[in-house]
Every structure is written in structure tokens, then in C-alpha cells.
C-alpha atoms as a PDB file:
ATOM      1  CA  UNK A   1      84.511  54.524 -59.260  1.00  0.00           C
ATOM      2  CA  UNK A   2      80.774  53.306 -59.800  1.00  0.00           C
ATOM      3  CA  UNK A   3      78.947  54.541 -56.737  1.00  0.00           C
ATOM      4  CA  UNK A   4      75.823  52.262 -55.675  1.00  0.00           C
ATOM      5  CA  UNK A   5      72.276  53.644 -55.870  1.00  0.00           C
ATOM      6  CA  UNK A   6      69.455  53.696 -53.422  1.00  0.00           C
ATOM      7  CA  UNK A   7      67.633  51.537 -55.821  1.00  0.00           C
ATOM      8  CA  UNK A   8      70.473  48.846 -55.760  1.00  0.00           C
ATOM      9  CA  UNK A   9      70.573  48.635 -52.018  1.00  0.00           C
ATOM     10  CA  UNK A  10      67.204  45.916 -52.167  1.00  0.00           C
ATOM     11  CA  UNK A  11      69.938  43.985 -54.745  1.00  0.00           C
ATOM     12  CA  UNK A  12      73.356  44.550 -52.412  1.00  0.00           C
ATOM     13  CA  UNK A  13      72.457  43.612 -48.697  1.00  0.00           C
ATOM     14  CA  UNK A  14      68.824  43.894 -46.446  1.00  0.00           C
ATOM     15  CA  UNK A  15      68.551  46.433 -44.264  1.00  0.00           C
ATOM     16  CA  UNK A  16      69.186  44.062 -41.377  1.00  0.00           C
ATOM     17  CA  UNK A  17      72.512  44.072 -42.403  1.00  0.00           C
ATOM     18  CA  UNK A  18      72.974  48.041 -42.692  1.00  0.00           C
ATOM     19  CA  UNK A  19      71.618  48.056 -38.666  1.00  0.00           C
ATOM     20  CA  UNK A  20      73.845  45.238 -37.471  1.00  0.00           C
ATOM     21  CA  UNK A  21      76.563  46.837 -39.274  1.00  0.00           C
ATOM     22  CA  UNK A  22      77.121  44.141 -41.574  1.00  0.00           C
ATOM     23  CA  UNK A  23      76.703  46.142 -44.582  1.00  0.00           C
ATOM     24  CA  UNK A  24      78.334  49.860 -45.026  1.00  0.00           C
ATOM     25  CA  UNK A  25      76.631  53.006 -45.599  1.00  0.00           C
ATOM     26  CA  UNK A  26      75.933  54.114 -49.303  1.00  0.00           C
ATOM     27  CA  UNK A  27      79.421  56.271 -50.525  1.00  0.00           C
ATOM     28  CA  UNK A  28      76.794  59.008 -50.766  1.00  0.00           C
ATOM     29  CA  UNK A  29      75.451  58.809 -47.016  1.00  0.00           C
ATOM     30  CA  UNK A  30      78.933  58.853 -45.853  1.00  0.00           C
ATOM     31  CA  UNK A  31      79.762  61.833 -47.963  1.00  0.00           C
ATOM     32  CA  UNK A  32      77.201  63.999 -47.167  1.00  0.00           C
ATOM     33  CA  UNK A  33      77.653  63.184 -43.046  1.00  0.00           C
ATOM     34  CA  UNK A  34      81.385  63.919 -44.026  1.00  0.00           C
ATOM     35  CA  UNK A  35      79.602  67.244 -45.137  1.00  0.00           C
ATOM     36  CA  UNK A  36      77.624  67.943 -42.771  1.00  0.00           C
ATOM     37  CA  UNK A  37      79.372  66.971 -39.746  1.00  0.00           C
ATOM     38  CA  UNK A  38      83.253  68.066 -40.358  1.00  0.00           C
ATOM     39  CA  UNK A  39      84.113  64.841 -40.791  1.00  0.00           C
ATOM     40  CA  UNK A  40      86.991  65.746 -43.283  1.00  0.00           C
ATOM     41  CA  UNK A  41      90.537  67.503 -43.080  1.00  0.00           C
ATOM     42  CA  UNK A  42      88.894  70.687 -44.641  1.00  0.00           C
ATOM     43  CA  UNK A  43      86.649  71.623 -41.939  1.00  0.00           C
ATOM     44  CA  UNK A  44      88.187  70.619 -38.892  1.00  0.00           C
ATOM     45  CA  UNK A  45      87.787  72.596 -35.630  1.00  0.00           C
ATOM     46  CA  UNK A  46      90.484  74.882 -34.096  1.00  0.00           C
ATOM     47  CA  UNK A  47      88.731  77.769 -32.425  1.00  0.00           C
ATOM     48  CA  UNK A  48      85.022  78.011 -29.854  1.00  0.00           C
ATOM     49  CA  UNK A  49      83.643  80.200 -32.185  1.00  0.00           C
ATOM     50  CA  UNK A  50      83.954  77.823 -34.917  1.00  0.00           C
ATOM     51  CA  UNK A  51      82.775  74.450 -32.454  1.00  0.00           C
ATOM     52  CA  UNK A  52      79.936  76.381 -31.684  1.00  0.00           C
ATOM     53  CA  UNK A  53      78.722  77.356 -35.094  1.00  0.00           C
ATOM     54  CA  UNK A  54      79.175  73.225 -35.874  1.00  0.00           C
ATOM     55  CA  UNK A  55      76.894  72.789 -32.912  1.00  0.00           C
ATOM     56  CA  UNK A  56      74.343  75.572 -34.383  1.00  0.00           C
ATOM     57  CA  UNK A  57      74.474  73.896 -37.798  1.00  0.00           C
ATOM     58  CA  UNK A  58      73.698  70.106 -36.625  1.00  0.00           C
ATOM     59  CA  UNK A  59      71.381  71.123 -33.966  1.00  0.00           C
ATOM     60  CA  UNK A  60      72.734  68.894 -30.836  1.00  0.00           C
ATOM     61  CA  UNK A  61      76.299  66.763 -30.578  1.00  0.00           C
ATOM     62  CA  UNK A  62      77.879  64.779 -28.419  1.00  0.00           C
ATOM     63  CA  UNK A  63      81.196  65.785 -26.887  1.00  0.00           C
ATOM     64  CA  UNK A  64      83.640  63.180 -27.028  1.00  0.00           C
ATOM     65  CA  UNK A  65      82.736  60.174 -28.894  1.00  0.00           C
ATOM     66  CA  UNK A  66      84.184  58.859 -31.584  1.00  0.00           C
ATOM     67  CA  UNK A  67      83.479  57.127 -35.011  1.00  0.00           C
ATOM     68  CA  UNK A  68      81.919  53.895 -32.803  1.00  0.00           C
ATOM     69  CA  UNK A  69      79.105  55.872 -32.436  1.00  0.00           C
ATOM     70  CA  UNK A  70      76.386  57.411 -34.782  1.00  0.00           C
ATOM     71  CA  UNK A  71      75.816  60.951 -35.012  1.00  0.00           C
ATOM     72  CA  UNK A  72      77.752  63.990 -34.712  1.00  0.00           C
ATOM     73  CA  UNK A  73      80.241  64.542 -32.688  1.00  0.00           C
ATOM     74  CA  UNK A  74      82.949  67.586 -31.231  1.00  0.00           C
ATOM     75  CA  UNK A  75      86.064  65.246 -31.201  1.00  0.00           C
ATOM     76  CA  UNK A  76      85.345  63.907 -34.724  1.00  0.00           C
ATOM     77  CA  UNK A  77      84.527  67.473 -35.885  1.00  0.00           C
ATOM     78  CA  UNK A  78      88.204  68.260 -34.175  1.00  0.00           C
ATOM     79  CA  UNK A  79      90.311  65.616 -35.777  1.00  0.00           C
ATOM     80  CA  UNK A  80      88.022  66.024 -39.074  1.00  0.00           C
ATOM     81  CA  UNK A  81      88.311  61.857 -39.695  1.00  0.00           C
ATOM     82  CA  UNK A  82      85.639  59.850 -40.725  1.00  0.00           C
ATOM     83  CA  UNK A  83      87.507  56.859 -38.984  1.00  0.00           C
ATOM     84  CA  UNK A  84      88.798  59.171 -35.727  1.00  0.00           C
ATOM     85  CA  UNK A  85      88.934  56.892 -32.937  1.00  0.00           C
ATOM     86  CA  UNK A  86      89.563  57.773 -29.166  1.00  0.00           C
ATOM     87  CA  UNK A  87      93.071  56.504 -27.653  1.00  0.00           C
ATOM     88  CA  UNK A  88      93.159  54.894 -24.725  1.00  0.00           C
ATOM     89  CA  UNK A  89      95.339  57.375 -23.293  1.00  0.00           C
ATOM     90  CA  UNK A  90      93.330  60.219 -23.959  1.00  0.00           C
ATOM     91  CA  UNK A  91      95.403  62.509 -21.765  1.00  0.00           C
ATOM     92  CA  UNK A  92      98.614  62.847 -24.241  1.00  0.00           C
ATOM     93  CA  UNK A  93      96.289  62.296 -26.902  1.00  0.00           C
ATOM     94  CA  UNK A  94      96.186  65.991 -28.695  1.00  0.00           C
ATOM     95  CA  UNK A  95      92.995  65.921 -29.966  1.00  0.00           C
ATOM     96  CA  UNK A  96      91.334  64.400 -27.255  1.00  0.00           C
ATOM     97  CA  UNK A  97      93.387  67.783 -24.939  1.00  0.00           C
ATOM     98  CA  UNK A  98      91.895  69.733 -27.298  1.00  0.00           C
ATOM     99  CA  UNK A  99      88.459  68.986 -27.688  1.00  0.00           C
ATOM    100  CA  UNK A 100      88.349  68.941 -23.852  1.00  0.00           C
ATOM    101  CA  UNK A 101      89.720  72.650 -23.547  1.00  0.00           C
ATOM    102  CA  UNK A 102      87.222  73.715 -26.219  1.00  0.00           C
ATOM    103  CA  UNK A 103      84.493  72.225 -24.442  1.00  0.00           C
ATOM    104  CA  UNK A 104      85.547  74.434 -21.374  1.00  0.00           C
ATOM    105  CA  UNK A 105      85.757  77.403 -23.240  1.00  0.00           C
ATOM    106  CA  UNK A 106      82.051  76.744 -24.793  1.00  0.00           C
ATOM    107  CA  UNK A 107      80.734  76.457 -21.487  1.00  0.00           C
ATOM    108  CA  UNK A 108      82.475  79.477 -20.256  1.00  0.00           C
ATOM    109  CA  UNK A 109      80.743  81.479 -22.941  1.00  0.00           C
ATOM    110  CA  UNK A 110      77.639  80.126 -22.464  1.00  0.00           C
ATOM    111  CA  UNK A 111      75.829  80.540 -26.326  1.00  0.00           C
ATOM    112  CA  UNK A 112      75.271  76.984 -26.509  1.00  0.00           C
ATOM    113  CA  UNK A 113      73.909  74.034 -24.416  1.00  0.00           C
ATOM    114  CA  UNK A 114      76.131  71.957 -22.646  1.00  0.00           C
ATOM    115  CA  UNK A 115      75.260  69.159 -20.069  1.00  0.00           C
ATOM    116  CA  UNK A 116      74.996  65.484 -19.321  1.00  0.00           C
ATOM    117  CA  UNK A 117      72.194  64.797 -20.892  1.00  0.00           C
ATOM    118  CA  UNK A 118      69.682  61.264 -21.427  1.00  0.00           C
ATOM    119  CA  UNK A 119      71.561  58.258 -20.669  1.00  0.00           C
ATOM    120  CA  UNK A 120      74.313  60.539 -19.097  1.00  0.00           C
ATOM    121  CA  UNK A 121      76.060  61.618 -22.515  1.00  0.00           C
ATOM    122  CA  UNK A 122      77.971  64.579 -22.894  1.00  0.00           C
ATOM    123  CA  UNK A 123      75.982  67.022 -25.200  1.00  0.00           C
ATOM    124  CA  UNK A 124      76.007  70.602 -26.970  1.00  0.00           C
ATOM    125  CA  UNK A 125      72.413  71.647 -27.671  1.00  0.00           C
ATOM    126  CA  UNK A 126      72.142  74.596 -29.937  1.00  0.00           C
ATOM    127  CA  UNK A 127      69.500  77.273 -28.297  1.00  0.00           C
ATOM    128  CA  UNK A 128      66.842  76.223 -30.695  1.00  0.00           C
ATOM    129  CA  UNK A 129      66.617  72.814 -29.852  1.00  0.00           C
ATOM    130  CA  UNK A 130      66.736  73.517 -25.998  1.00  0.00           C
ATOM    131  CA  UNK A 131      62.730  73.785 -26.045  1.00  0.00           C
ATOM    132  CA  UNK A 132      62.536  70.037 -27.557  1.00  0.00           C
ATOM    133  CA  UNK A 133      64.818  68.670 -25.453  1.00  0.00           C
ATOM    134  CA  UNK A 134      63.668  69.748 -22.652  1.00  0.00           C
ATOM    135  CA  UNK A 135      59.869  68.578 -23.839  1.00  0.00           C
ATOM    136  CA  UNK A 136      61.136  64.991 -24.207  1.00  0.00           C
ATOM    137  CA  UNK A 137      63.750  64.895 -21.085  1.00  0.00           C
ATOM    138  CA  UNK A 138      62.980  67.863 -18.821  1.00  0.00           C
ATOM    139  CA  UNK A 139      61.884  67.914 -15.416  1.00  0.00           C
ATOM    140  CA  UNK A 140      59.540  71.328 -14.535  1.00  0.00           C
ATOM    141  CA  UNK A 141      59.232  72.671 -11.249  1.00  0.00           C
ATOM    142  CA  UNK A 142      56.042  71.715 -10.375  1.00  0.00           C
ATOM    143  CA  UNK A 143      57.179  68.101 -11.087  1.00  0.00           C
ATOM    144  CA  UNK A 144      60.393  67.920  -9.506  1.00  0.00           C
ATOM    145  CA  UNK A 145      58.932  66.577  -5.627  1.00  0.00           C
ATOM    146  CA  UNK A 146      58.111  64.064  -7.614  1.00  0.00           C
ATOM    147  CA  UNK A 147      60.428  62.698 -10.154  1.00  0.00           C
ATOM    148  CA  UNK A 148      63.452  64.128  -8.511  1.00  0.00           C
ATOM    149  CA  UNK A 149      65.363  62.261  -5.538  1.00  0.00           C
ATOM    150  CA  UNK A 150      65.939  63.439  -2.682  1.00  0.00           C
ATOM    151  CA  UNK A 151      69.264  64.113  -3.053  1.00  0.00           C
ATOM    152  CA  UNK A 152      68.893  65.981  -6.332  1.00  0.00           C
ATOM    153  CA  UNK A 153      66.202  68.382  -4.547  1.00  0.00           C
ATOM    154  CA  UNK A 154      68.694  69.012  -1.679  1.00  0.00           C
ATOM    155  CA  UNK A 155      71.544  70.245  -4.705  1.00  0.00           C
ATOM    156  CA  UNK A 156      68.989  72.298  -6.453  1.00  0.00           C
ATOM    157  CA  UNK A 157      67.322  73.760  -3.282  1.00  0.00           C
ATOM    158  CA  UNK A 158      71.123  75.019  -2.012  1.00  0.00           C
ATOM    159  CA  UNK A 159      72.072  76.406  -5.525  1.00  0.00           C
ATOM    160  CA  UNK A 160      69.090  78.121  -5.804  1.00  0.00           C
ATOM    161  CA  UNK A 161      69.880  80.171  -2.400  1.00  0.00           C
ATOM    162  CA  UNK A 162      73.470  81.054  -4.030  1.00  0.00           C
ATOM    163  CA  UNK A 163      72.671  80.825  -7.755  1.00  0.00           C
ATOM    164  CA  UNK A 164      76.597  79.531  -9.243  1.00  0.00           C
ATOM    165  CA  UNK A 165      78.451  77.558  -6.438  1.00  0.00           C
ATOM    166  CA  UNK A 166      81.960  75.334  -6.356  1.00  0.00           C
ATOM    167  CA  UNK A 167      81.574  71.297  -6.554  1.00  0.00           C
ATOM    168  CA  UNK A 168      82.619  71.136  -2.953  1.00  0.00           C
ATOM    169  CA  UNK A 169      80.532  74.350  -1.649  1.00  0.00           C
ATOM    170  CA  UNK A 170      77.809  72.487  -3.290  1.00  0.00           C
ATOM    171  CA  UNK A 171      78.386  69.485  -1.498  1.00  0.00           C
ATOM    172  CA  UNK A 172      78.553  71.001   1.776  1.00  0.00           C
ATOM    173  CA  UNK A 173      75.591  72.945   1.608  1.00  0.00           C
ATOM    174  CA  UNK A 174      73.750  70.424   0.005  1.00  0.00           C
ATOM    175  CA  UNK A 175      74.522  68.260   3.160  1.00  0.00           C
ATOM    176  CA  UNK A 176      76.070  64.885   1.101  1.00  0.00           C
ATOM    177  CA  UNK A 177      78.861  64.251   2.280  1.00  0.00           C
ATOM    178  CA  UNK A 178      79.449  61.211  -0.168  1.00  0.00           C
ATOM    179  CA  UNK A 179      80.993  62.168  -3.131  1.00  0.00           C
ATOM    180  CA  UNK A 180      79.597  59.363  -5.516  1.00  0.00           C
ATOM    181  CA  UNK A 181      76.201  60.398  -4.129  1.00  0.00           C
ATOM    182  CA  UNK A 182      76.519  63.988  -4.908  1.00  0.00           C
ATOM    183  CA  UNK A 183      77.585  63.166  -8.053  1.00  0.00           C
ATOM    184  CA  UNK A 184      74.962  60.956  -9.127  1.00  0.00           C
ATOM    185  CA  UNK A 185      72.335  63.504  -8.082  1.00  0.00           C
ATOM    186  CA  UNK A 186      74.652  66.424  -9.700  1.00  0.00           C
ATOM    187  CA  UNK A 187      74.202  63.777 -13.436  1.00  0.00           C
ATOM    188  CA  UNK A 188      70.207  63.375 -12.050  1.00  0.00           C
ATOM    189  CA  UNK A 189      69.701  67.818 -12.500  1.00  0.00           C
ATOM    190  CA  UNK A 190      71.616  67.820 -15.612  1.00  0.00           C
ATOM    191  CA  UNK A 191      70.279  65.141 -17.268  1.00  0.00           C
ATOM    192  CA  UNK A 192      66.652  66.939 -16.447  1.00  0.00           C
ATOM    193  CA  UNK A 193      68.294  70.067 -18.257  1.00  0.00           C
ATOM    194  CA  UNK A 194      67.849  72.111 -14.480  1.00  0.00           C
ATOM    195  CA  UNK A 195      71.197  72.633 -13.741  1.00  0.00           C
ATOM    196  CA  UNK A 196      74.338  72.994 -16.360  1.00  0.00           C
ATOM    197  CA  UNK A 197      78.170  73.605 -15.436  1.00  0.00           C
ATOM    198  CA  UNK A 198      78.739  77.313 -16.057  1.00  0.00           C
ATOM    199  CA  UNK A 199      83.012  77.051 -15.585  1.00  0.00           C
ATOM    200  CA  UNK A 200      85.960  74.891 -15.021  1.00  0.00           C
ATOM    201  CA  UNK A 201      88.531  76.253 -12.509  1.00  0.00           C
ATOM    202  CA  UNK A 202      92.015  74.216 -12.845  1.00  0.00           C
ATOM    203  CA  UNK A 203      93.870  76.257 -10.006  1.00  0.00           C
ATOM    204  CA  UNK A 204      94.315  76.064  -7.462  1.00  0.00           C
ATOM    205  CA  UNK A 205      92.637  72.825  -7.838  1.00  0.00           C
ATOM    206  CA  UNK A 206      90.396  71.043 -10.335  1.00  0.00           C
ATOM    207  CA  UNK A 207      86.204  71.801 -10.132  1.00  0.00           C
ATOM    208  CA  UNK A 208      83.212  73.291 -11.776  1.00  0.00           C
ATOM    209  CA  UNK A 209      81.344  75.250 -10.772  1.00  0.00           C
ATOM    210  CA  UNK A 210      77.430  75.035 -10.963  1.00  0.00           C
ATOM    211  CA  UNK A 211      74.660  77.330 -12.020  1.00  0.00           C
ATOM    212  CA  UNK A 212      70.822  76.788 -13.195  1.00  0.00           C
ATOM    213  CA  UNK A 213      69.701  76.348 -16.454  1.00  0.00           C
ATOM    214  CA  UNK A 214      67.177  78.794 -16.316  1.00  0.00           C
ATOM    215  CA  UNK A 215      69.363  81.258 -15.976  1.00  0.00           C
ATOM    216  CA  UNK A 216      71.577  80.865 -18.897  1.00  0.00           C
ATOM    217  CA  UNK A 217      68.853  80.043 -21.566  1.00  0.00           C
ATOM    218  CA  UNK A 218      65.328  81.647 -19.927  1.00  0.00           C
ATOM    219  CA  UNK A 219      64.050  81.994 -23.205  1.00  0.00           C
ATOM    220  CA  UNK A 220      64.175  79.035 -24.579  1.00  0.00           C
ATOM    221  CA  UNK A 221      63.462  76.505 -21.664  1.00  0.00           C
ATOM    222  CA  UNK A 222      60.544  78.743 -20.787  1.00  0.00           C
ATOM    223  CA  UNK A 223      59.180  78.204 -24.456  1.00  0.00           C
ATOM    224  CA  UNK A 224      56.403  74.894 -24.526  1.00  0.00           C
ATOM    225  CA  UNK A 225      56.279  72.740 -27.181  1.00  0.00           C
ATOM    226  CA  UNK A 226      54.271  69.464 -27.625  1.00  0.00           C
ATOM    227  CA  UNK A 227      55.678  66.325 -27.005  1.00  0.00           C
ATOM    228  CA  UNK A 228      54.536  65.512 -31.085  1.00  0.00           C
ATOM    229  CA  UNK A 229      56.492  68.901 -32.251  1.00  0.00           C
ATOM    230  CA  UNK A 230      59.641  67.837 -30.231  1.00  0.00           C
ATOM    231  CA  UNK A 231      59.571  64.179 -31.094  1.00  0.00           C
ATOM    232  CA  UNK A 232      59.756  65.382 -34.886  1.00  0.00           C
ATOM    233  CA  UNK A 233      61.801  68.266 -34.208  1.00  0.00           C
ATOM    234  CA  UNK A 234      64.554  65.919 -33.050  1.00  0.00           C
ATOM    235  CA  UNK A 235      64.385  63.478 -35.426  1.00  0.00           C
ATOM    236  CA  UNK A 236      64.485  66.320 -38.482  1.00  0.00           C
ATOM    237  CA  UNK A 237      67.522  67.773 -36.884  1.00  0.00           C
ATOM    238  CA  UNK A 238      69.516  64.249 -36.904  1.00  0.00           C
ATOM    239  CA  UNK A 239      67.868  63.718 -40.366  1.00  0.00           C
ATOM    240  CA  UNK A 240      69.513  66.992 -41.898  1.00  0.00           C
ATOM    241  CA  UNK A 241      72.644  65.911 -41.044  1.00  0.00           C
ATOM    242  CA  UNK A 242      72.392  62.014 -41.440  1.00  0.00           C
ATOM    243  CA  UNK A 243      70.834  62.641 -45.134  1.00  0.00           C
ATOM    244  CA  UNK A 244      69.557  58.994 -44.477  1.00  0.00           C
ATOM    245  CA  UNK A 245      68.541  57.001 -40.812  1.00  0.00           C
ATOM    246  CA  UNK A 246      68.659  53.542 -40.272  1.00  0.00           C
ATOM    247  CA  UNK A 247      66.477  51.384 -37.486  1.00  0.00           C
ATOM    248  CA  UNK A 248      67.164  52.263 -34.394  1.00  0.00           C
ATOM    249  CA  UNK A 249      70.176  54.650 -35.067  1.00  0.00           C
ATOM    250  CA  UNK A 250      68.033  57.985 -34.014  1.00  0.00           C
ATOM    251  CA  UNK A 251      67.277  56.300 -30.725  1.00  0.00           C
ATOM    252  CA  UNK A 252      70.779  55.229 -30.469  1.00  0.00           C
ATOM    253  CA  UNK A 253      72.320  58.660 -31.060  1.00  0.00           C
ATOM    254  CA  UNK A 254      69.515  60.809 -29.069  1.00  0.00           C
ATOM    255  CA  UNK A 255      68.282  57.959 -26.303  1.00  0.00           C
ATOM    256  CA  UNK A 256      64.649  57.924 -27.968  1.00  0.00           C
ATOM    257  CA  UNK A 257      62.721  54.928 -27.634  1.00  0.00           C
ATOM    258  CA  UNK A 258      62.409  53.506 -31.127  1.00  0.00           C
ATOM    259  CA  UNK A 259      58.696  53.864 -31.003  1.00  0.00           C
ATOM    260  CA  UNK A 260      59.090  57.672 -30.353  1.00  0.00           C
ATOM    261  CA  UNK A 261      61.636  57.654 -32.924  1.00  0.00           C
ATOM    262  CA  UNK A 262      59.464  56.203 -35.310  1.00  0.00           C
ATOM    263  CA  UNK A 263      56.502  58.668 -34.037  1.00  0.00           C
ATOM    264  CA  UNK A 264      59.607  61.434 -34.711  1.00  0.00           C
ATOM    265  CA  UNK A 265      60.502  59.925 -38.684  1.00  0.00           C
ATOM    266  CA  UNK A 266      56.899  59.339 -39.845  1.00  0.00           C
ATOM    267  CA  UNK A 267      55.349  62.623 -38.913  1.00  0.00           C
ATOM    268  CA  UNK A 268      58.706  63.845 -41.408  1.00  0.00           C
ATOM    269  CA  UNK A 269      57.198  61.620 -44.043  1.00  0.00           C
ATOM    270  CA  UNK A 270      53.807  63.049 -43.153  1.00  0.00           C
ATOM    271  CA  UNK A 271      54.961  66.601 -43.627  1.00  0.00           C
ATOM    272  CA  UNK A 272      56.832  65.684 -46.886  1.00  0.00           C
ATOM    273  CA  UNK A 273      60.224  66.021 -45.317  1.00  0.00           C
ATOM    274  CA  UNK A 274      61.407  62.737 -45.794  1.00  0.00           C
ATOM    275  CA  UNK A 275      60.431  59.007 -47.335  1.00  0.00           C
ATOM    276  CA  UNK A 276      60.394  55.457 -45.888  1.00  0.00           C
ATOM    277  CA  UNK A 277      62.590  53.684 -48.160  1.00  0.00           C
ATOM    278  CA  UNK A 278      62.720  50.698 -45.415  1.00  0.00           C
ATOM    279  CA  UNK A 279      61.733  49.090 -42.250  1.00  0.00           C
ATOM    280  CA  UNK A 280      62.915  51.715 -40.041  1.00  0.00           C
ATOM    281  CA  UNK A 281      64.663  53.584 -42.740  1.00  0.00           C
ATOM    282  CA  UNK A 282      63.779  57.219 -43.925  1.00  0.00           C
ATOM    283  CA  UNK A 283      65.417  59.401 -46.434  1.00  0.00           C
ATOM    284  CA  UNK A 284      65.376  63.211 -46.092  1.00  0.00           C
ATOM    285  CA  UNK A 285      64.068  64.529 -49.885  1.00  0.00           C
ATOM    286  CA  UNK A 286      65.665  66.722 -51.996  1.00  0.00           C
ATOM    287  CA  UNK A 287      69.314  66.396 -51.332  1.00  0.00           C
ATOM    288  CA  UNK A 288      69.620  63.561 -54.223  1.00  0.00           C
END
């Protein structure tokens, strides 16, 4: 079968049409993602040890979406399907039961990143790219009067007396008695990569339980980057796995603004890393 070239993409479709999904990917781009993240039969996930070394090689992942969404992901990587899709009823849905009970055994173990992270997305960092997340999205403790609520700084100030505390021992010390509340402010600490879920306890009843992040990974979220190192930090780590990135797909997957994003790309093309081939469009070199 005659595969197209990057050359004959100018001839096939604009690159409008590749962003508003009008147009598919090159056979090539979709090969090498299939590649890189275990998108085929071959390389599906069974075991932690395995989901975590995924997580290592693409850098950062989201939990439990599916082929709707760009970038890599732990269910895809688990059903190894380029076209996996996520039932409706995800609770006799295998896959979906298993992804879930691997993402509670990665958090038990605690050698990757795991949180709710921007725009309240599940997501495994690997420990290297803690320090750049954390530039871009993190809250620091001389900041947190300040950009934290009030509600959030009553969570973190009661966990940091006890250090690892039960949802509802959390709640009551915190003093929020509303449970949407407490969990908006719980999504408010993650999502500032302060405090991360450090179990899962089934029986006798369902909860996590909640620790700080600073305790888990003190290296690497006391490491300081620049904002410039992190923003192309980030997007090299999508690139190595996308092979190619379309406008506005590395703030889609990540939760960038597209003019960081493009900050991110073009210091890549700067460095040599990568080529504009489009408006918005960069190619990382060397792989074809």
C-alpha cells in the first residue's frame, strides 16, 4: 500500500483540516504513536511494573482516556487499540476494571506521579518531569496564602499535622463538613502538585487516603527549573512520542496555552530538535 509523504500533505488536505480532524494523521504518525505509546496488541499492559515503565518512557499520561483524546494514555496502553474506546458501563467493562486496579497499585508503590492534575485530568508523571510540571502548574509555599483558597489551606494545614490521613479524617479535621467542598479543595492541592493520594482502601469501605507531595518525590519537586526549560521540556516529551504535533494538540493534551505551547515547540526548532513544517505544526528530526 502506497503510504503518503510529508511532502504530499501541502497536495492532500491543509493543515486546518488535520486540527479539525477532517483529515487523518499520516500512516507513519499513527505508526510510530502505535510505537511509542502501546497502542498495539504486542505491547499491551498486564502488570504495574510494566504501566510504570510506559509512564517512564512517554514522560507523563493520562489515566483513563481513550482514543477521543490526543496523547498517551494507561487505558489505551491496557487494551493496546489504536481505536480503544471507553464503554459506557465502565464498571463490567474489563479493561476499564483493570486499568483502574493498576492505577491503585501504581499509587501504592509510589515510583511514579499520580494526581489530578491541570484542568483536573487524571495523570502519571514520570519523576523526571515532576520538576517541569510543577514549574508550569505548581503552587510553592510561600505562595500558597495567596493563590490557594481557603478551604484548600485548611486541608493542607490538617495533613500537615498528621502527614497521610483518611478522606473522612481529613474532612473532619479540616473542619468542611460539605463533601463537594472538600472535594473541590482536595482537586485545588492536587492539581498544584502539593498533595497526591498515597492508597486506596476498599474495606471496610471505599477511600483514599492522603499524603503530601513533598514527601513522596522531595527530590524532584525541590529541583527549580525556569519556566523557558519546562515549557520546552514538556513539549519535547509529547514530541518524542507524537513523532509529529499539530495546532493546538500539545495544549490540548497537557492544558498549555497555545502561546506557551508554541514558546515550548519553537525553542525545539531553536535547539535543532524539531522543524516547523506548518502553522502550528512541528516535526521531531531524525526519526524519518
Amino acid at each position: 500500500m502506497h503510504r503518503r509523504r510529508y511532502t504530499d500533505l501541502e497536495n492532500e488536505a491543509s493543515w486546518s483540516d488535520y486540527y479539525s480532524g477532517m483529515a487523518a494523521l499520516p500512516d507513519e504518525i499513527e505508526e510510530f504513536r502505535d510505537v511509542r505509546w502501546q497502542r498495539e496488541g504486542a505491547g499491551s499492559i498486564e502488570t504495574a511494573a510494566q504501566a510504570e515503565r510506559f509512564i517512564e518512557n512517554v514522560g507523563f499520561a493520562s489515566c483513563l482516556t481513550d482514543s477521543r483524546k490526543p496523547g498517551p494514555s494507561l487505558y489505551v496502553a491496557v487494551c493496546g487499540r489504536r481505536d480503544a474506546i471507553m464503554p459506557r458501563n465502565v464498571q463490567k467493562d474489563p479493561e476499564c476494571s483493570h486499568t483502574w486496579m493498576l492505577k491503585d497499585e501504581i499509587l501504592r508503590r509510589g515510583k511514579v506521579y499520580y494526581g489530578k492534575l491541570s484542568r483536573g485530568k487524571a495523570t502519571f508523571l514520570a519523576p523526571r518531569m515532576i520538576p517541569h510540571f510543577r514549574t508550569l502548574w505548581g503552587v510553592r509555599r510561600r505562595e500558597e496564602k495567596v493563590r490557594l483558597s481557603g478551604p484548600a489551606q485548611a486541608i493542607l494545614k490538617a495533613l500537615r499535622k498528621e502527614w497521610e490521613m483518611a478522606s473522612a479524617d481529613l474532612r473532619a479535621d479540616s473542619g468542611i463538613p460539605d463533601r463537594r467542598l472538600f472535594t473541590i479543595a482536595l482537586d485545588e492541592l492536587q492539581a498544584a502538585m502539593i498533595v497526591v493520594p498515597t492508597d486506596v482502601i476498599y474495606k471496610p469501605k471505599f477511600t483514599y487516603l492522603w499524603g503530601l507531595a513533598e514527601e513522596r518525590f522531595p527530590k524532584e519537586l525541590s529541583r527549580t527549573v525556569s519556566r523557558q526549560t519546562a515549557l520546552r521540556e514538556v513539549a519535547r516529551c509529547f514530541l518524542d512520542g507524537a513523532g509529529l504535533t499539530i495546532r493546538g494538540e500539545l495544549a490540548r493534551v497537557t492544558g498549555l496555552s497555545r502561546p506557551d505551547a508554541g514558546l515550548g515547540n519553537r525553542a525545539l526548532v531553536k535547539e535543532g530538535y524539531a522543524e516547523m513544517i506548518g502553522p502550528g505544526t512541528y516535526r521531531k528530526l531524525g526519526i524519518w
